[in-house]
PDB file of N, CA and C in Angstrom:
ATOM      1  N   UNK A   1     -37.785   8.162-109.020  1.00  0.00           N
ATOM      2  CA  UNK A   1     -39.126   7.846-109.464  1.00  0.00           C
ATOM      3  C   UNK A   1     -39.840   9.148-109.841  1.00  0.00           C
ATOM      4  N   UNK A   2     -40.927   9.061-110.703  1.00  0.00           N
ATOM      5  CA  UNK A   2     -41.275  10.260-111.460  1.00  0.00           C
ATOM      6  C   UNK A   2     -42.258  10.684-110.408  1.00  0.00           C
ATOM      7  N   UNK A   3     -42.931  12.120-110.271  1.00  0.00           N
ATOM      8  CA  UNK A   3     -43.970  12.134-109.505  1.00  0.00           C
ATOM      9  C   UNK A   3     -45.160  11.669-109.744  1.00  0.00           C
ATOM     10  N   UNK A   4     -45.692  11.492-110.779  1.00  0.00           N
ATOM     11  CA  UNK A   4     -47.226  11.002-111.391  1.00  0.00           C
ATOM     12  C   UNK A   4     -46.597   9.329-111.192  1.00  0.00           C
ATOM     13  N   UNK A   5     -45.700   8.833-111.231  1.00  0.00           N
ATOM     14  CA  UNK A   5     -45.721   7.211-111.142  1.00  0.00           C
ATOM     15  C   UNK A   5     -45.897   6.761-109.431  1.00  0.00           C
ATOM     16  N   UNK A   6     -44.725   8.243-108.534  1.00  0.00           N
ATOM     17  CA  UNK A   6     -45.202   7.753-107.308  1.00  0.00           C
ATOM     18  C   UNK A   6     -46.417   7.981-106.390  1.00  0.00           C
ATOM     19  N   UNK A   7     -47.338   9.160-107.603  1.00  0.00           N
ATOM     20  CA  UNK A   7     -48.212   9.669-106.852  1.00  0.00           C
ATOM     21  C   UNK A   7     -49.308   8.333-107.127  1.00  0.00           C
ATOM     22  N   UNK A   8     -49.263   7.202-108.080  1.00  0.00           N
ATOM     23  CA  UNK A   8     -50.133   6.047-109.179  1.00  0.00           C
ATOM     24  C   UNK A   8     -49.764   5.186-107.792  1.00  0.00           C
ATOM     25  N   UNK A   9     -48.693   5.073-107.244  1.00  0.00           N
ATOM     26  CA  UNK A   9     -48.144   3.846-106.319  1.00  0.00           C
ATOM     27  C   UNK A   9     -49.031   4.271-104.988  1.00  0.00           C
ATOM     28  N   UNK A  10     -48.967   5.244-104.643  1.00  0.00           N
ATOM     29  CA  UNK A  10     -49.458   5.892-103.713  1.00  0.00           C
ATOM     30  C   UNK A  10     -51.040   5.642-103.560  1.00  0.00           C
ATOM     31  N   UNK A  11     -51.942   5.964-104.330  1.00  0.00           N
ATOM     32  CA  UNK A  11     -53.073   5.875-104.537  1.00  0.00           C
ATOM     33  C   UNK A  11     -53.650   4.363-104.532  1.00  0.00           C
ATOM     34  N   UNK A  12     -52.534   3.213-105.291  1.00  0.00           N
ATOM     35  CA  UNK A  12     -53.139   2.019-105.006  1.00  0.00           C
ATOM     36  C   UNK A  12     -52.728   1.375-103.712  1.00  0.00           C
ATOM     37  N   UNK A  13     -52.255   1.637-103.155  1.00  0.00           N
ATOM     38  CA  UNK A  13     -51.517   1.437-101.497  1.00  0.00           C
ATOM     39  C   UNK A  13     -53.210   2.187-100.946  1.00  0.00           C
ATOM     40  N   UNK A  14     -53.736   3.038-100.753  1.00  0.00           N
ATOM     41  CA  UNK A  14     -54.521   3.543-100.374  1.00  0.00           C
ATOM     42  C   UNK A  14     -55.740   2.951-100.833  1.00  0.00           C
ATOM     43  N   UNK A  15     -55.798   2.831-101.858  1.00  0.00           N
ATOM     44  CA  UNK A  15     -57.723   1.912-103.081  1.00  0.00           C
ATOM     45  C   UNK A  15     -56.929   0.176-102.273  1.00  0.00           C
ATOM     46  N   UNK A  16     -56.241  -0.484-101.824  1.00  0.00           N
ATOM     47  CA  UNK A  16     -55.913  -1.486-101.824  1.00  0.00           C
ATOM     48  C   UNK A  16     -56.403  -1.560 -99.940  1.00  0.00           C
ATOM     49  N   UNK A  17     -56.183  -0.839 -99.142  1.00  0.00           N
ATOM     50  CA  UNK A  17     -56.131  -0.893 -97.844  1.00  0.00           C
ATOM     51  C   UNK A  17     -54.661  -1.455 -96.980  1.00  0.00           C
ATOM     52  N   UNK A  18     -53.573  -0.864 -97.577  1.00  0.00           N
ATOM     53  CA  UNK A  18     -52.757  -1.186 -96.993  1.00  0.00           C
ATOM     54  C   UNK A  18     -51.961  -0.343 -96.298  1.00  0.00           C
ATOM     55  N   UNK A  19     -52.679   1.286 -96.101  1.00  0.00           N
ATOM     56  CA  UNK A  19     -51.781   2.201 -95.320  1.00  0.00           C
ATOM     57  C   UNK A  19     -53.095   1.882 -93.673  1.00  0.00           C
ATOM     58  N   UNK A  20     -52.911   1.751 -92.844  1.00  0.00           N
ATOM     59  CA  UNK A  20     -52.755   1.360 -91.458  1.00  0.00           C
ATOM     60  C   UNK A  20     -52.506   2.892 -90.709  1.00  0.00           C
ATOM     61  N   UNK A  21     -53.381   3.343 -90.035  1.00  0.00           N
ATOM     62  CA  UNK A  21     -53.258   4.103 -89.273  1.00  0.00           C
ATOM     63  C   UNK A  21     -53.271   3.771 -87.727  1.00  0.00           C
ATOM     64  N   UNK A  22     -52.023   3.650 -86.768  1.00  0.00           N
ATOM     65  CA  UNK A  22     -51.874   3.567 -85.346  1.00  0.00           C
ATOM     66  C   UNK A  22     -52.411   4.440 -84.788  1.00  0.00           C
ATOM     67  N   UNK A  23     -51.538   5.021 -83.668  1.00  0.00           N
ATOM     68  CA  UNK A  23     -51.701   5.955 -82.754  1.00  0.00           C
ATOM     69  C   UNK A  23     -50.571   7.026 -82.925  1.00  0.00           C
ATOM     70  N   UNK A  24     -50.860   8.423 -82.465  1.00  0.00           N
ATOM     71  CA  UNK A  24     -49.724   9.157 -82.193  1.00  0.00           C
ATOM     72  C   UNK A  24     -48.982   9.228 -83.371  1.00  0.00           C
ATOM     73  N   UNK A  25     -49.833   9.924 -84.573  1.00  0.00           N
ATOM     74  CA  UNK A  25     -49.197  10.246 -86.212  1.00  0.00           C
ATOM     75  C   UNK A  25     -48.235   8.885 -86.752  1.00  0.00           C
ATOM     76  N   UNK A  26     -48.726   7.770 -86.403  1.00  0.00           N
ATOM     77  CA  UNK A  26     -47.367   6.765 -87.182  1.00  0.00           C
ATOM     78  C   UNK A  26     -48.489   5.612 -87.747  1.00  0.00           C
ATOM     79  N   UNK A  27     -47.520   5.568 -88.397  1.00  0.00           N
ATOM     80  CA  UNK A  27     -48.622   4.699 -89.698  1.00  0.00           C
ATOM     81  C   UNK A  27     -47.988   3.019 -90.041  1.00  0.00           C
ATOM     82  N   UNK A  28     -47.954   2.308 -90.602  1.00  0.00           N
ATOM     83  CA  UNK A  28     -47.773   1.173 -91.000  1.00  0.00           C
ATOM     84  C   UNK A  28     -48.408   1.324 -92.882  1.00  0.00           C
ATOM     85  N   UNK A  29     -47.383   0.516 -93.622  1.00  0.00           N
ATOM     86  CA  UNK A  29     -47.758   1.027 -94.869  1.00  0.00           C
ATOM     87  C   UNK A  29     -47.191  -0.484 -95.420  1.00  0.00           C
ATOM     88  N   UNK A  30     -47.839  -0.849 -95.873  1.00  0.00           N
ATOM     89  CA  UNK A  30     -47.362  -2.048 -96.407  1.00  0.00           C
ATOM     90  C   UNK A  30     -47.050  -2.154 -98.016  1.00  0.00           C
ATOM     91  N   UNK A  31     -46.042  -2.469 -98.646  1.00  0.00           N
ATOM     92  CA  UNK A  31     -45.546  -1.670 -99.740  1.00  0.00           C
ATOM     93  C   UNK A  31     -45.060  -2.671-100.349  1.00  0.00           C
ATOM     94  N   UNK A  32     -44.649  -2.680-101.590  1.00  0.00           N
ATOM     95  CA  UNK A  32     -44.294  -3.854-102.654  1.00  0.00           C
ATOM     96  C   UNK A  32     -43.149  -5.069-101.928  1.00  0.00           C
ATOM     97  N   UNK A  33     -41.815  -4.375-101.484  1.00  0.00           N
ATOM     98  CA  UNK A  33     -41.201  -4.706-101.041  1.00  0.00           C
ATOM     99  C   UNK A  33     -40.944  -4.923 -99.194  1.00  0.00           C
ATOM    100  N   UNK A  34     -41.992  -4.218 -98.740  1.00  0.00           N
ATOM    101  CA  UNK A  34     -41.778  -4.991 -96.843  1.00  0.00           C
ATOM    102  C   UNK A  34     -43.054  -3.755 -96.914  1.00  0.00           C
ATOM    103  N   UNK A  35     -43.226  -3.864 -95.537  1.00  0.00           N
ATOM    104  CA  UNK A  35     -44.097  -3.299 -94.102  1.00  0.00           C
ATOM    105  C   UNK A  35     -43.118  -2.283 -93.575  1.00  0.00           C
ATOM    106  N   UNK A  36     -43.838  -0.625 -94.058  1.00  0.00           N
ATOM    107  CA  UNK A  36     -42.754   0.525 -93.295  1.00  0.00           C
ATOM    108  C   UNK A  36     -42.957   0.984 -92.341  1.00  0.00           C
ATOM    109  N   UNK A  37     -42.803   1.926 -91.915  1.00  0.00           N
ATOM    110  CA  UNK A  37     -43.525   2.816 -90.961  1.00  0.00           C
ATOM    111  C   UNK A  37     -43.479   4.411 -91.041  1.00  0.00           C
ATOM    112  N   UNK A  38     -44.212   5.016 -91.177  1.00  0.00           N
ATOM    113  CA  UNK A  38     -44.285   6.422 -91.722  1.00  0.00           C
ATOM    114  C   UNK A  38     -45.050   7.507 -90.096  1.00  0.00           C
ATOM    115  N   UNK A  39     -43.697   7.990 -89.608  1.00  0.00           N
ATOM    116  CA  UNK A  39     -44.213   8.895 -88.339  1.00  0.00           C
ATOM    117  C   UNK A  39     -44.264  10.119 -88.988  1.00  0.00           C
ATOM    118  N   UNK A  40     -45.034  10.938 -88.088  1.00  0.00           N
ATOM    119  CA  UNK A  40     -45.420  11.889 -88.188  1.00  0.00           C
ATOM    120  C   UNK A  40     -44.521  13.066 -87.047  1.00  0.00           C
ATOM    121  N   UNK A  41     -43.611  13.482 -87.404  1.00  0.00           N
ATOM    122  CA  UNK A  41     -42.977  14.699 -86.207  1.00  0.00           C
ATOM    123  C   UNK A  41     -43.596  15.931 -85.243  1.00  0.00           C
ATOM    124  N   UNK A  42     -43.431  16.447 -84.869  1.00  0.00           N
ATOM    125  CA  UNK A  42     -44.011  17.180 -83.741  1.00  0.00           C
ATOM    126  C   UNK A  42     -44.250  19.073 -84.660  1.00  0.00           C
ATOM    127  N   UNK A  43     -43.463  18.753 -85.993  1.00  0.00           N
ATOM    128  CA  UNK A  43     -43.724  19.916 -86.671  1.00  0.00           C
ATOM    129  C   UNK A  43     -44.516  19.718 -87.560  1.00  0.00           C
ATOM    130  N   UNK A  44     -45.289  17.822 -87.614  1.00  0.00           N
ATOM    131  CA  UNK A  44     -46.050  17.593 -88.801  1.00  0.00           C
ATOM    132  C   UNK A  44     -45.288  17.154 -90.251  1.00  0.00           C
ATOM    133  N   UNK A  45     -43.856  16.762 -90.066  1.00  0.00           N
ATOM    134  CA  UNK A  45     -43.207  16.110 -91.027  1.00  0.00           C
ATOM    135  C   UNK A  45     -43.602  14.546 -91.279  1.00  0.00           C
ATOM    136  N   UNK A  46     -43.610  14.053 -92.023  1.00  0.00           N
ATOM    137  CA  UNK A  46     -43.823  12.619 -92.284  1.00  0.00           C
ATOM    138  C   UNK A  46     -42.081  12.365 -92.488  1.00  0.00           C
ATOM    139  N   UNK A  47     -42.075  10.845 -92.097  1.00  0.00           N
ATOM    140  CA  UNK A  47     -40.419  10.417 -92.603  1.00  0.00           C
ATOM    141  C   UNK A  47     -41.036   8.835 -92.330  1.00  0.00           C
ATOM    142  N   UNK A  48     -40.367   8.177 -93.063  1.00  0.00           N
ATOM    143  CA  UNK A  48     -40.225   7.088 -93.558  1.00  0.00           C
ATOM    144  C   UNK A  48     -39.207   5.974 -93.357  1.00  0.00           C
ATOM    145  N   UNK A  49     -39.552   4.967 -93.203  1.00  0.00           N
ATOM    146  CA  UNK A  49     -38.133   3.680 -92.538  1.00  0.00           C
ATOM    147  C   UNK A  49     -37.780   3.048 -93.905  1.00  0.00           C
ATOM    148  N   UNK A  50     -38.449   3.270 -95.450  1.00  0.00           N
ATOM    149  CA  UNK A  50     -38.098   2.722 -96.532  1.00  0.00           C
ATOM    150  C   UNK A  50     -36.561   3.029 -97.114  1.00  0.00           C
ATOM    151  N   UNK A  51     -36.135   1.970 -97.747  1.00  0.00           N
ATOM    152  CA  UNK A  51     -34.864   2.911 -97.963  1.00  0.00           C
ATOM    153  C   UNK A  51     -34.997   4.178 -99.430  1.00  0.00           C
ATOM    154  N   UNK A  52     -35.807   4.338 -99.933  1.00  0.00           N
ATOM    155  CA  UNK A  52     -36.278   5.418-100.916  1.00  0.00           C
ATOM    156  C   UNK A  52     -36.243   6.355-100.351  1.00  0.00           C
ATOM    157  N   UNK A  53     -37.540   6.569 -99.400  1.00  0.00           N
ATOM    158  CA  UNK A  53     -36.976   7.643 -98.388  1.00  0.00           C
ATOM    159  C   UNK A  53     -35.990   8.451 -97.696  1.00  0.00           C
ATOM    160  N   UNK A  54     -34.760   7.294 -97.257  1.00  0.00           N
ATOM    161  CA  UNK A  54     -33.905   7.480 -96.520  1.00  0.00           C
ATOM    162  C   UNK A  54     -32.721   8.139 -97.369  1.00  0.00           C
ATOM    163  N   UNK A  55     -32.906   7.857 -98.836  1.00  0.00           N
ATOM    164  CA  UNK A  55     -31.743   8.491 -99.797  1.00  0.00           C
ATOM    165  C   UNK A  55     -32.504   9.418-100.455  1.00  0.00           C
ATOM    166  N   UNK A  56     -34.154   9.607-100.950  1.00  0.00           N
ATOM    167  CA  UNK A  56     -34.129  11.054-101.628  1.00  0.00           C
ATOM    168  C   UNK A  56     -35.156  11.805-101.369  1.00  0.00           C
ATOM    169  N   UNK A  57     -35.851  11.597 -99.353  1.00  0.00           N
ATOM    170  CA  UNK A  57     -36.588  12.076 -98.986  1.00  0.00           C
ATOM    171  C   UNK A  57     -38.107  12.055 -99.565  1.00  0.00           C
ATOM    172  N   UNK A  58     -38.276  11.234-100.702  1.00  0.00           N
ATOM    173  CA  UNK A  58     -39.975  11.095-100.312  1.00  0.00           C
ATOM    174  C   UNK A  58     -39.551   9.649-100.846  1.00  0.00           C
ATOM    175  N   UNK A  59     -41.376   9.369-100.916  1.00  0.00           N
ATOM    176  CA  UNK A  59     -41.727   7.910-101.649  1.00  0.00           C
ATOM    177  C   UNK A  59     -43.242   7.706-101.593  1.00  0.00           C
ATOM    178  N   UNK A  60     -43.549   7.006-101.944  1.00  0.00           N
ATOM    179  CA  UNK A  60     -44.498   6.352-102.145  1.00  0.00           C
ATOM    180  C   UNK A  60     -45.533   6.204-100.928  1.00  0.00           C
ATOM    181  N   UNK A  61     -44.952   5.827 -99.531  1.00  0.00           N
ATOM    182  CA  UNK A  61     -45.070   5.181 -98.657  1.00  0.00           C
ATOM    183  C   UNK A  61     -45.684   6.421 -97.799  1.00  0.00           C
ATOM    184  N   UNK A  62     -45.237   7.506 -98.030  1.00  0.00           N
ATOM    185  CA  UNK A  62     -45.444   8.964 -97.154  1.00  0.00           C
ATOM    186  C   UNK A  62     -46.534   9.490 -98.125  1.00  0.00           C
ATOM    187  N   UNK A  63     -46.284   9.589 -99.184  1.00  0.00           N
ATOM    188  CA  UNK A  63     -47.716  10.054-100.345  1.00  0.00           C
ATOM    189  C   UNK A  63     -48.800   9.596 -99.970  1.00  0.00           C
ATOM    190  N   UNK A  64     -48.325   8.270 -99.250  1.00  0.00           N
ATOM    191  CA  UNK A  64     -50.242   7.833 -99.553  1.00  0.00           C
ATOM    192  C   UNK A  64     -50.455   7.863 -97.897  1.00  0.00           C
ATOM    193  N   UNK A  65     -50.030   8.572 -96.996  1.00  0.00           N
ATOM    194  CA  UNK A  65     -50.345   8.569 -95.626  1.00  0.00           C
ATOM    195  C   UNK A  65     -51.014   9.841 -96.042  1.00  0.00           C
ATOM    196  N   UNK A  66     -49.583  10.963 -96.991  1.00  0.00           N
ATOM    197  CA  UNK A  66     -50.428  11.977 -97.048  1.00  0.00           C
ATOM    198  C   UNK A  66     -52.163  12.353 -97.857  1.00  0.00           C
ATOM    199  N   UNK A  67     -52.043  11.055 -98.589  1.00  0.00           N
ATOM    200  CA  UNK A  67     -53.427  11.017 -99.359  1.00  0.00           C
ATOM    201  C   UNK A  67     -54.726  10.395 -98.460  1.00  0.00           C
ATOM    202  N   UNK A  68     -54.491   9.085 -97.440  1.00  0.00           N
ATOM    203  CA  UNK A  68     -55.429   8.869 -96.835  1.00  0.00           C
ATOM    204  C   UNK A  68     -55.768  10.085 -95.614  1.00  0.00           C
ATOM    205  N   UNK A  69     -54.739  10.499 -94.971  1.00  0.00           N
ATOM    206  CA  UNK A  69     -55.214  11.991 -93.851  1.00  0.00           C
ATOM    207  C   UNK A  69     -55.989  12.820 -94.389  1.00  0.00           C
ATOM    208  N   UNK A  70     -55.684  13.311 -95.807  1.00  0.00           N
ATOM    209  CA  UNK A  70     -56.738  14.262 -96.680  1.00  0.00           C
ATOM    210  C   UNK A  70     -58.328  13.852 -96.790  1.00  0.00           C
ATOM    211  N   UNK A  71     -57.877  12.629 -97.522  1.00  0.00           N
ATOM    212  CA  UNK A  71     -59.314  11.767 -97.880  1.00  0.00           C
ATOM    213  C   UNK A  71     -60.079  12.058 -96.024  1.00  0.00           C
ATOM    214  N   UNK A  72     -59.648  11.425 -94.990  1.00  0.00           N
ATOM    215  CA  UNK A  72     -60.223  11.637 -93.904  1.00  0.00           C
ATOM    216  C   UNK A  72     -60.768  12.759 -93.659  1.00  0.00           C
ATOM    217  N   UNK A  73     -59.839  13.952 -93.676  1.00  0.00           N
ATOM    218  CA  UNK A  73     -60.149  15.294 -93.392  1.00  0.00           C
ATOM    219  C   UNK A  73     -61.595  15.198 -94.124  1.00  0.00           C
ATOM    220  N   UNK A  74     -61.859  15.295 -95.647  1.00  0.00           N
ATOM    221  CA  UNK A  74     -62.697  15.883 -96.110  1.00  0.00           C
ATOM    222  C   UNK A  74     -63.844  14.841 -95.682  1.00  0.00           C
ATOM    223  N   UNK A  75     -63.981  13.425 -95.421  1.00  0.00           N
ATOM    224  CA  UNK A  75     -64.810  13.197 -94.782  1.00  0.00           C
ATOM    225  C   UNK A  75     -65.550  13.468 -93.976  1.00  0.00           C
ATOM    226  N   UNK A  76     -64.723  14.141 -92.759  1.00  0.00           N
ATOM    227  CA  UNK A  76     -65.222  14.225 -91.304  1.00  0.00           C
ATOM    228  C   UNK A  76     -65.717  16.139 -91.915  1.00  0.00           C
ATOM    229  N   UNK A  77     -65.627  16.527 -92.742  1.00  0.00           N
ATOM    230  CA  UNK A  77     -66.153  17.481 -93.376  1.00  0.00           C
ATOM    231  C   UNK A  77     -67.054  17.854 -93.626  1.00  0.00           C
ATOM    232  N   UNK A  78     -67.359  16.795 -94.851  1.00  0.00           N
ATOM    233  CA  UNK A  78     -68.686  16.596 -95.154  1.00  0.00           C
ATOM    234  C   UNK A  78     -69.931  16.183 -94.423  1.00  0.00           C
ATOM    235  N   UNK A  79     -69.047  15.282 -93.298  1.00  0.00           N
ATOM    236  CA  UNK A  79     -70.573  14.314 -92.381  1.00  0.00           C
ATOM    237  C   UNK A  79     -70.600  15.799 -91.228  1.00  0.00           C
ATOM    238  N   UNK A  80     -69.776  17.396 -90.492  1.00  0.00           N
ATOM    239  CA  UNK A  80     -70.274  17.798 -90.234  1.00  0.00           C
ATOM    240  C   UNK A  80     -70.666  19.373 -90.499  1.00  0.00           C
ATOM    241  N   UNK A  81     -70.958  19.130 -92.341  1.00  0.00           N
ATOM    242  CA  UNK A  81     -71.746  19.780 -92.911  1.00  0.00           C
ATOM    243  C   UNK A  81     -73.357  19.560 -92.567  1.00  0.00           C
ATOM    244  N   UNK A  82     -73.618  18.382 -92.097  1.00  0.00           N
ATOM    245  CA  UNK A  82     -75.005  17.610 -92.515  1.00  0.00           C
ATOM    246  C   UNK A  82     -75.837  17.186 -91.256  1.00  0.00           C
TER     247      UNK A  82
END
């Protein structure tokens, strides 16, 4: 998959409300084809239960965990700018 198509997949997984944040860096991502789960490692790796993932190390599913954590960050940013 190209990067601008998985970074497009990524973003509507995120504008849609379907990345799910648990506890303890692991996520729930609900994705065209099933419900994944995207942990977070103890060095801050994301990995993925999709099989995209599992054969060429990213996807879709980890992009947009990594896009909603950002979006958060700069939230909690801004509100304690103010």
């Amino acid at each position: 998959m190209r990067i601008d198509r998985l970074f497009e997949k990524a973003e509507r997984l995120v504008a849609s409300g379907r990345v799910e944040s648990l506890s303890g860096g692991v996520y729930n991502v609900v994705g065209d084809h099933g419900t994944y789960t995207v942990v977070q490692d103890y060095t801050g790796k994301l990995n993925c239960s999709c099989p995209g993932f599992l054969q060429k190390s990213k996807c879709s599913h980890v992009t947009a965990v990594m896009l909603l954590t950002k979006m958060k960050r700069r939230r909690k940013t801004r509100q304690t700018k103010f």
